[in-house]
N, C-alpha and C. Protein backbone atom coordinates (compact mmCIF):
# COMPACT_ATOMS: atom_id res chain seq x y z
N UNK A 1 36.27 0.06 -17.48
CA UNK A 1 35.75 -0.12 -16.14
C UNK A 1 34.34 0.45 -16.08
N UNK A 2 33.29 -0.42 -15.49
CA UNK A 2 32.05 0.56 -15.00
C UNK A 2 31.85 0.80 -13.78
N UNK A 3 30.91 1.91 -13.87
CA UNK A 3 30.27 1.79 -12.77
C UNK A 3 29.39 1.22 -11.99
N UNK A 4 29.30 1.13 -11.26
CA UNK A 4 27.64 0.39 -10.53
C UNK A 4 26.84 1.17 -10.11
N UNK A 5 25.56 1.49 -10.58
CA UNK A 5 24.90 2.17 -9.96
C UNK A 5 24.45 2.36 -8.73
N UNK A 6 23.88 2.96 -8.09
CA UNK A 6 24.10 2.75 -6.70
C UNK A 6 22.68 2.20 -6.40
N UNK A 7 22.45 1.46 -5.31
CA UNK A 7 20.90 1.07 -4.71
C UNK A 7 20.16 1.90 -4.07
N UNK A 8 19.32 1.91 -5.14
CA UNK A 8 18.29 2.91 -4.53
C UNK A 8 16.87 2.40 -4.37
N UNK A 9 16.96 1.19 -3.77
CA UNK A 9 16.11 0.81 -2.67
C UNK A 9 15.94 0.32 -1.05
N UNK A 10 15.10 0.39 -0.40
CA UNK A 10 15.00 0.12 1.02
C UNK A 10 13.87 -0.55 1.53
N UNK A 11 13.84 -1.46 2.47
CA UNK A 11 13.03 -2.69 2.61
C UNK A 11 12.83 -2.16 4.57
N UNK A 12 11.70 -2.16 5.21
CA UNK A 12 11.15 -2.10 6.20
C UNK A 12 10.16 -3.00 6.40
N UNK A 13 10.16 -3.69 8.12
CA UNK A 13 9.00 -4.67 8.56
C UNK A 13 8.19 -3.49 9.04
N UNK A 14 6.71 -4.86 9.25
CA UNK A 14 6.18 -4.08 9.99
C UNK A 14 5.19 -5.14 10.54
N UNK A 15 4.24 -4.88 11.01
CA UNK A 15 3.26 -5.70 11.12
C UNK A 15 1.60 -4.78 11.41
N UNK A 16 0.69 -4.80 10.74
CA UNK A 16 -0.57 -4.42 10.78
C UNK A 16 -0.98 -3.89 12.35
N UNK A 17 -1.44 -2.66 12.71
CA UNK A 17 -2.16 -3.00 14.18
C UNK A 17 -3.19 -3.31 14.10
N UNK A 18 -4.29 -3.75 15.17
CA UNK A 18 -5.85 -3.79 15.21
C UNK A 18 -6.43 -2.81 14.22
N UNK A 19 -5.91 -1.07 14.70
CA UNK A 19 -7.07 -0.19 14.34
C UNK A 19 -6.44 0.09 12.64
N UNK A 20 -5.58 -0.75 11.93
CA UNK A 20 -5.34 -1.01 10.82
C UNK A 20 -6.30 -1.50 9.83
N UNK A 21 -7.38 -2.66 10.64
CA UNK A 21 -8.34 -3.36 9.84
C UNK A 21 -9.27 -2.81 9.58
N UNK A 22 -9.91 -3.20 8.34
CA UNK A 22 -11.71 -2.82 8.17
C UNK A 22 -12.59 -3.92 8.34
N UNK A 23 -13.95 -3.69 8.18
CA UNK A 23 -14.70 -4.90 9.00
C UNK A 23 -14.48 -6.30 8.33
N UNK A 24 -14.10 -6.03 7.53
CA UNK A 24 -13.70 -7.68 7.27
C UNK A 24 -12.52 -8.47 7.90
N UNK A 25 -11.86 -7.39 8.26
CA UNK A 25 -10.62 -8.07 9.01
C UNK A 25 -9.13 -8.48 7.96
N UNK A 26 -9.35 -7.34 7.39
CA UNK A 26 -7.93 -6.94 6.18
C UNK A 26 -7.48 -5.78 6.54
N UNK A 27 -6.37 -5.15 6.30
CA UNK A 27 -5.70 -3.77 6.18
C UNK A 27 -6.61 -3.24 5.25
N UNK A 28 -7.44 -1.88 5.85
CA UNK A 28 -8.03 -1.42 4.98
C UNK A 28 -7.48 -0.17 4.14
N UNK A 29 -7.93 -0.51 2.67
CA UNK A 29 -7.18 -0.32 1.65
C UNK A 29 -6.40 1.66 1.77
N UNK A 30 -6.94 2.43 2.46
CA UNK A 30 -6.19 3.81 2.58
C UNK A 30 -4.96 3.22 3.70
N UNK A 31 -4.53 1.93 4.12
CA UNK A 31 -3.61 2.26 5.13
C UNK A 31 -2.38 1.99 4.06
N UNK A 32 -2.76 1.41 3.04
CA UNK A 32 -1.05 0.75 2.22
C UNK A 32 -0.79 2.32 2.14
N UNK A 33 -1.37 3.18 1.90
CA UNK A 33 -0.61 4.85 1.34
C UNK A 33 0.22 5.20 2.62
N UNK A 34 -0.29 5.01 4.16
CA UNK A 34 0.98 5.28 5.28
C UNK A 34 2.00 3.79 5.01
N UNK A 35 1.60 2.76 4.56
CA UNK A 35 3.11 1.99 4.94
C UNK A 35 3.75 2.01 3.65
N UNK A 36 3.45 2.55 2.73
CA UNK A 36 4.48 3.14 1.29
C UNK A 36 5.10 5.03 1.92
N UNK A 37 4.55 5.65 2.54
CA UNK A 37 5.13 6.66 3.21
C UNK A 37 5.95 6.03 4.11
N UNK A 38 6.26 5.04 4.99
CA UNK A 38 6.78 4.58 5.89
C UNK A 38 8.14 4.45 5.43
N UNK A 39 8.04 3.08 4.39
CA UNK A 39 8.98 3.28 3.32
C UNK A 39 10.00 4.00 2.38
N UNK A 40 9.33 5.01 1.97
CA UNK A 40 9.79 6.33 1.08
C UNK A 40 10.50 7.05 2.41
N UNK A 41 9.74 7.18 3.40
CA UNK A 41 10.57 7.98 4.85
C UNK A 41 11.99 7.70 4.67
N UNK A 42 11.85 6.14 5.10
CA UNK A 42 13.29 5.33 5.26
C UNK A 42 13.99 5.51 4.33
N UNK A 43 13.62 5.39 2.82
CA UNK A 43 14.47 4.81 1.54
C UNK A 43 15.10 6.46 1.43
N UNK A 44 14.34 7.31 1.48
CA UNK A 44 14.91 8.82 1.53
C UNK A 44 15.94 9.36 2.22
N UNK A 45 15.76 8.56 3.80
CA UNK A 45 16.87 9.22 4.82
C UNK A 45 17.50 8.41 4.50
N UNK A 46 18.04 7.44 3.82
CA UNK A 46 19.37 6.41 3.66
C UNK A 46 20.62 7.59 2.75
N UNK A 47 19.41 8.13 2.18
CA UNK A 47 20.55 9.41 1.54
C UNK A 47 20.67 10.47 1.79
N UNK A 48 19.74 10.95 3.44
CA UNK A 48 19.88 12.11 3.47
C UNK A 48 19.29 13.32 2.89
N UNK A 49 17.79 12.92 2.44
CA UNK A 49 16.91 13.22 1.77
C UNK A 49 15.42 13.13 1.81
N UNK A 50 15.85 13.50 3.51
CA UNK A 50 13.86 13.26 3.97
C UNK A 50 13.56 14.32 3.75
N UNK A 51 12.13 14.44 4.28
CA UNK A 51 11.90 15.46 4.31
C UNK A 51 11.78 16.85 4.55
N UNK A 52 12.78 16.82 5.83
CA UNK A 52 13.08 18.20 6.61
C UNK A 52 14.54 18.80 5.40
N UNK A 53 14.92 17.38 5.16
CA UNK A 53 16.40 18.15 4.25
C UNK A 53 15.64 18.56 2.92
N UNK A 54 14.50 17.34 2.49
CA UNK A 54 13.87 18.34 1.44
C UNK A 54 13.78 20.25 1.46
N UNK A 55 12.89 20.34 2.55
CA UNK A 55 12.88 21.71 2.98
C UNK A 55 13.83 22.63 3.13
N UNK A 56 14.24 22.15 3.69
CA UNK A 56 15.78 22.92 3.85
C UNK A 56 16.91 22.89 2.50
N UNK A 57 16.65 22.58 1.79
CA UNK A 57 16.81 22.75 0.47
C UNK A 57 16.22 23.58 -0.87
N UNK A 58 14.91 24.06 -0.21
CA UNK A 58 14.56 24.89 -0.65
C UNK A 58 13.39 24.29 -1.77
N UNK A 59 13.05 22.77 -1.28
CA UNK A 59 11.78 22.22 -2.03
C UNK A 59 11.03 21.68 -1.65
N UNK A 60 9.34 21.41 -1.97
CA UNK A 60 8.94 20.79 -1.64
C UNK A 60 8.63 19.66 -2.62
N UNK A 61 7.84 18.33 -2.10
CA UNK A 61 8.32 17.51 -3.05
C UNK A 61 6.98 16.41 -2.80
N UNK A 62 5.91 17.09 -3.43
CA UNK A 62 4.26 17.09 -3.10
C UNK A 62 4.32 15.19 -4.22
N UNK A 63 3.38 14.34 -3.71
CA UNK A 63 2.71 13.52 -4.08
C UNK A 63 1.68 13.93 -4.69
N UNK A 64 2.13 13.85 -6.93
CA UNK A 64 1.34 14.01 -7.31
C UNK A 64 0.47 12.71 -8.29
N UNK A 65 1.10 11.54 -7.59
CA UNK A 65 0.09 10.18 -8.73
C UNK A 65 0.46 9.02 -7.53
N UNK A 66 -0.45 8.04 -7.06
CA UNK A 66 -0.22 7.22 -6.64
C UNK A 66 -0.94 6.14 -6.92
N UNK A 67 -0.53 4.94 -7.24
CA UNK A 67 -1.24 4.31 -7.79
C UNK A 67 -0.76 2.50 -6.80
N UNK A 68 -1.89 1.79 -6.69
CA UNK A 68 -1.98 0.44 -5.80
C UNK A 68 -2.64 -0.99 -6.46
N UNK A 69 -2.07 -1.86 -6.37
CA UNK A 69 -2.76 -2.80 -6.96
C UNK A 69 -2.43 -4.02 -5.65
N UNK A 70 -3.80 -4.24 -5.50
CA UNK A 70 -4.08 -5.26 -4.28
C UNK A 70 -3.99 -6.14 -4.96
N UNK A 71 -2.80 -7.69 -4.29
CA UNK A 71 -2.80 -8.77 -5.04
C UNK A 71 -3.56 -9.45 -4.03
N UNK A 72 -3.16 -9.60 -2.90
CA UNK A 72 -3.65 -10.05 -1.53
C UNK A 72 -3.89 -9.31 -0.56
N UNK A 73 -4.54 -9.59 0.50
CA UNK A 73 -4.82 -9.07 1.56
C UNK A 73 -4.22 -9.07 2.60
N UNK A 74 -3.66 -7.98 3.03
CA UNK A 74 -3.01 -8.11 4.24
C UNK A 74 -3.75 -8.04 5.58
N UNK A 75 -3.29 -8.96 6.77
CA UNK A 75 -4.15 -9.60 7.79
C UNK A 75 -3.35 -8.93 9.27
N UNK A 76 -4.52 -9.02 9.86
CA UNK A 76 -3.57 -8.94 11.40
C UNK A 76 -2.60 -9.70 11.59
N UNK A 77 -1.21 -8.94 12.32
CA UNK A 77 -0.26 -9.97 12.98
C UNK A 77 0.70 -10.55 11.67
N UNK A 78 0.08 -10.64 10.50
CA UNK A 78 1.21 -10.58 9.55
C UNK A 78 2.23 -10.01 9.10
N UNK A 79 3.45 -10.60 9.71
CA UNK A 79 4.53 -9.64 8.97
C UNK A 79 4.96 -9.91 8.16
N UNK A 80 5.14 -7.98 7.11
CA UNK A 80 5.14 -7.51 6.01
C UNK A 80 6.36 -6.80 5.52
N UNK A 81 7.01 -7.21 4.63
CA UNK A 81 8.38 -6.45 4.33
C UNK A 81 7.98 -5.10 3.14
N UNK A 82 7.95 -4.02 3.10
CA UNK A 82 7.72 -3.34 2.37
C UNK A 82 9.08 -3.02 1.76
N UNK A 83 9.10 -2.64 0.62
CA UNK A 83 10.42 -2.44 -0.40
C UNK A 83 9.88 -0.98 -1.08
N UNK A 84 10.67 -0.27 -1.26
CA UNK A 84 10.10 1.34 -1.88
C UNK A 84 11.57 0.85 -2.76
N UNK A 85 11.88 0.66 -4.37
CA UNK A 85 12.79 1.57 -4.97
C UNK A 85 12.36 2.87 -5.99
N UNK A 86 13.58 3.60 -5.82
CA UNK A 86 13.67 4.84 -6.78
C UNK A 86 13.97 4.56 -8.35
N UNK A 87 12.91 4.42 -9.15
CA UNK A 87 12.79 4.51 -10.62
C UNK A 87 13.27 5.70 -11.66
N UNK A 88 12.65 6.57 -11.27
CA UNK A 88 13.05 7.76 -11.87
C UNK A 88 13.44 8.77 -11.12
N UNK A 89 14.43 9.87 -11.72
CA UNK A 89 14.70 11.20 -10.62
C UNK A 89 15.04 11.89 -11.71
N UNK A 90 15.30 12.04 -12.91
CA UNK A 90 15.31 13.22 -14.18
C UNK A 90 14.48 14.32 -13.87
N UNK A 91 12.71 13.71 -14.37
CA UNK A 91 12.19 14.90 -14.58
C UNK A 91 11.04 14.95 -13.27
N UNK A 92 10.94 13.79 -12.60
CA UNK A 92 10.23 13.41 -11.36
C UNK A 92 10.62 12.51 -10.56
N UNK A 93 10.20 12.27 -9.22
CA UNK A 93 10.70 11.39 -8.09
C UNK A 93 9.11 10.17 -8.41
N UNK A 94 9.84 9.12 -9.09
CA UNK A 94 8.95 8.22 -9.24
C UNK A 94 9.38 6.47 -8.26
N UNK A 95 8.94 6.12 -6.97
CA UNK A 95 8.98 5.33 -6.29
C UNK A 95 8.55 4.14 -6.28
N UNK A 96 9.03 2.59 -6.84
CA UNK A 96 7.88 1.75 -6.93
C UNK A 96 7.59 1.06 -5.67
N UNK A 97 6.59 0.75 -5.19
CA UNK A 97 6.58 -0.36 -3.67
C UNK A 97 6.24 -1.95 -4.22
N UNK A 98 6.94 -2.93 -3.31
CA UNK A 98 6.11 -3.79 -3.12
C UNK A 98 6.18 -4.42 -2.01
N UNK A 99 5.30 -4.89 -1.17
CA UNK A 99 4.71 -5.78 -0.08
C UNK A 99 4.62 -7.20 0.06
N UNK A 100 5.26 -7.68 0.66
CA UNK A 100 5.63 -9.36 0.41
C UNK A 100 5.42 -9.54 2.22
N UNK A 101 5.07 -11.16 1.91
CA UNK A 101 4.76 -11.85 3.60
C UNK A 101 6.21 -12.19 3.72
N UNK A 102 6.52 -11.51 4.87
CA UNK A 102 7.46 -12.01 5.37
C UNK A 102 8.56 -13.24 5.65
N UNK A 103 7.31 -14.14 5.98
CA UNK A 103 7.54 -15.74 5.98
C UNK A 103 7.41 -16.69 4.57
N UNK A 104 6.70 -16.13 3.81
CA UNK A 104 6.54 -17.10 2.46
C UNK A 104 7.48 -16.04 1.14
N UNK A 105 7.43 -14.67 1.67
CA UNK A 105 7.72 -13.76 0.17
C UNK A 105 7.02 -13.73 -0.75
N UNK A 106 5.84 -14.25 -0.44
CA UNK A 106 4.64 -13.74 -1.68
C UNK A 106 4.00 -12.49 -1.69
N UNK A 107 4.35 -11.72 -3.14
CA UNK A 107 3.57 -10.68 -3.14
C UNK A 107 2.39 -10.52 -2.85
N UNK A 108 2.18 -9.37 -2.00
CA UNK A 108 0.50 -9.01 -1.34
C UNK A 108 0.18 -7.74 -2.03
N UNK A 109 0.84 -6.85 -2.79
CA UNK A 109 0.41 -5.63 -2.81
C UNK A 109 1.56 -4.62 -3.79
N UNK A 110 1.19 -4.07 -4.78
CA UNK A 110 2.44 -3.40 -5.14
C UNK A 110 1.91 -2.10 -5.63
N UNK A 111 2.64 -1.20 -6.25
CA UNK A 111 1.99 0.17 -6.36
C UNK A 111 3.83 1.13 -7.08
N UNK A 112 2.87 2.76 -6.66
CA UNK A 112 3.75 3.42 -6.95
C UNK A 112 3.47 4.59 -6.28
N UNK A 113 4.20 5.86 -6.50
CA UNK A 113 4.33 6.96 -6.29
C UNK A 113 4.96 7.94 -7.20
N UNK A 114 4.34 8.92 -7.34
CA UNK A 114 5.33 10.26 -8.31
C UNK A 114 5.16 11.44 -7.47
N UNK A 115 6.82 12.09 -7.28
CA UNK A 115 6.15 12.97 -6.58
C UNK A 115 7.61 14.10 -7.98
N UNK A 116 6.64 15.40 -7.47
CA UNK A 116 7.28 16.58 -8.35
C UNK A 116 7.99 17.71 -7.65
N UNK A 117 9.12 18.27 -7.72
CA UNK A 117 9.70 19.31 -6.84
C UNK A 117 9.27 20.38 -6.86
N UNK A 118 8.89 21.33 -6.13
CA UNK A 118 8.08 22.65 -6.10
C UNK A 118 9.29 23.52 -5.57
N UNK A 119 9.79 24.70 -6.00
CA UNK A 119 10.53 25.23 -5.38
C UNK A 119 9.73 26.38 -4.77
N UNK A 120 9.82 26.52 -3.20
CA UNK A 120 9.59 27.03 -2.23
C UNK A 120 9.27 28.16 -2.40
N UNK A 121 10.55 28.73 -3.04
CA UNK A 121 9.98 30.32 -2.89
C UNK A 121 9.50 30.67 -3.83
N UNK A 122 9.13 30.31 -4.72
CA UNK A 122 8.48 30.67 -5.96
C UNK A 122 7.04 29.90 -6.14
N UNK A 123 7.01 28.42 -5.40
CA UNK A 123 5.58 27.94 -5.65
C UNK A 123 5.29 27.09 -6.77
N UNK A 124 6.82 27.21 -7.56
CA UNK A 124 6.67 27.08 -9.04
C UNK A 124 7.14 25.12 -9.62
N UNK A 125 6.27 24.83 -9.81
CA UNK A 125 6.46 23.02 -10.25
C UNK A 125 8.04 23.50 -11.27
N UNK A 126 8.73 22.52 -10.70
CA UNK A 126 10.23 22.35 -11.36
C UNK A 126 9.78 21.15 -12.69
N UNK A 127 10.19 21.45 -14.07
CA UNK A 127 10.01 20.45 -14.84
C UNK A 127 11.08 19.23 -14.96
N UNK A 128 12.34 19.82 -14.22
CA UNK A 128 13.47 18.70 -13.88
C UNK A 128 13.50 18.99 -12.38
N UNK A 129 14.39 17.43 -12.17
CA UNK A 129 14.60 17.31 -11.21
C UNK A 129 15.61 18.15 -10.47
N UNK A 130 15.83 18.97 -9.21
CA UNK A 130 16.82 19.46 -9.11
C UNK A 130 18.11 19.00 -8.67
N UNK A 131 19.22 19.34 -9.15
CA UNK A 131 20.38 19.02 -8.84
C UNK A 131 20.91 18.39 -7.75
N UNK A 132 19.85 18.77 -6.78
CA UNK A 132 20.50 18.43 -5.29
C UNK A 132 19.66 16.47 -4.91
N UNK A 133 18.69 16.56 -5.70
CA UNK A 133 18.21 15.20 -5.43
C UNK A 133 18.85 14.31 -5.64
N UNK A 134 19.87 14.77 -7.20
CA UNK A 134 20.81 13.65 -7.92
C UNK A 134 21.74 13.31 -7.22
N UNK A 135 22.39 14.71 -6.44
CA UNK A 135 23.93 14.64 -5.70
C UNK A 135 23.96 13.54 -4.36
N UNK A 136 22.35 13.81 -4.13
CA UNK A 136 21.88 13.40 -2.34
C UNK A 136 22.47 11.67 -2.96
N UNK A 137 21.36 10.95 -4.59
CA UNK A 137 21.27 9.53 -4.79
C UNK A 137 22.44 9.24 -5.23
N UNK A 138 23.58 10.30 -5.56
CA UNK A 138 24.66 9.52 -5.97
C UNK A 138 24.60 9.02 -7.58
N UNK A 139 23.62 9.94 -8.34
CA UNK A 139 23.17 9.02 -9.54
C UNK A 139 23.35 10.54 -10.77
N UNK A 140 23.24 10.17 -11.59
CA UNK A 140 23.47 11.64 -13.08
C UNK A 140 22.24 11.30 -13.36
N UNK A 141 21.73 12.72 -14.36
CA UNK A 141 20.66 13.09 -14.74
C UNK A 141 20.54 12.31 -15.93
């Protein structure tokens, strides 16, 4: 018998506001980093693993690499499905995104995130992941 791993991804709409654009009239390029936070928010609390439970756990869990690759441009009034899954959780919390039009599903935008656990009272970068991240995803080290 196996198991199935469990899904550890999460998909959110959204749609661009006005003060979203730059003068050309695209999402300008620092806003994809809030709607991949938007994302990671959601995909996190599905397990009970935002950020206040981060804390209260006794970690913090700092964004240390993020990386974006613009395929397309995202426009006013377009709605956008963002997808965050969880890649890695061993030795880091590594997140991939991607951004698709709503109406057609063509990729606009994809990227990543790494973030590293700091334990609180010490300050001190964890080189594994801690125990409690695994228990939250339901997943082994």
């Amino acid at each position: 018998m196996t198991t199935q791993a469990p899904d550890l991804s999460h998909e959110i709409t959204l749609s661009p506001a006005f003060h979203d654009l730059d003068p050309m009239d695209v999402v300008w390029h620092g806003n994809y980093a809030r709607y991949f936070e938007h994302a990671r928010c959601a995909l996190l609390a599905r397990f009970d693993y935002d950020y206040p439970a981060m804390r209260d756990s006794g970690y913090a869990w700092p964004v240390v690499d993020m990386r974006v690759k613009f395929v397309r441009p995202v426009v006013y009034g377009q709605r956008v499905i963002v997808r965050a899954t969880i890649v890695e959780w061993e030795n880091r919390l590594k997140i991939d995104y991607e951004i698709r039009d709503e109406a057609a599903g063509q990729r606009l935008t994809k990227g990543y995130t790494v973030q590293v656990a700091v334990d609180m009272a010490t300050r001190e970068m964890c080189y594994v992941c801690p125990p409690v991240l695994w228990q939250r995803l339901g997943v082994q080290a």
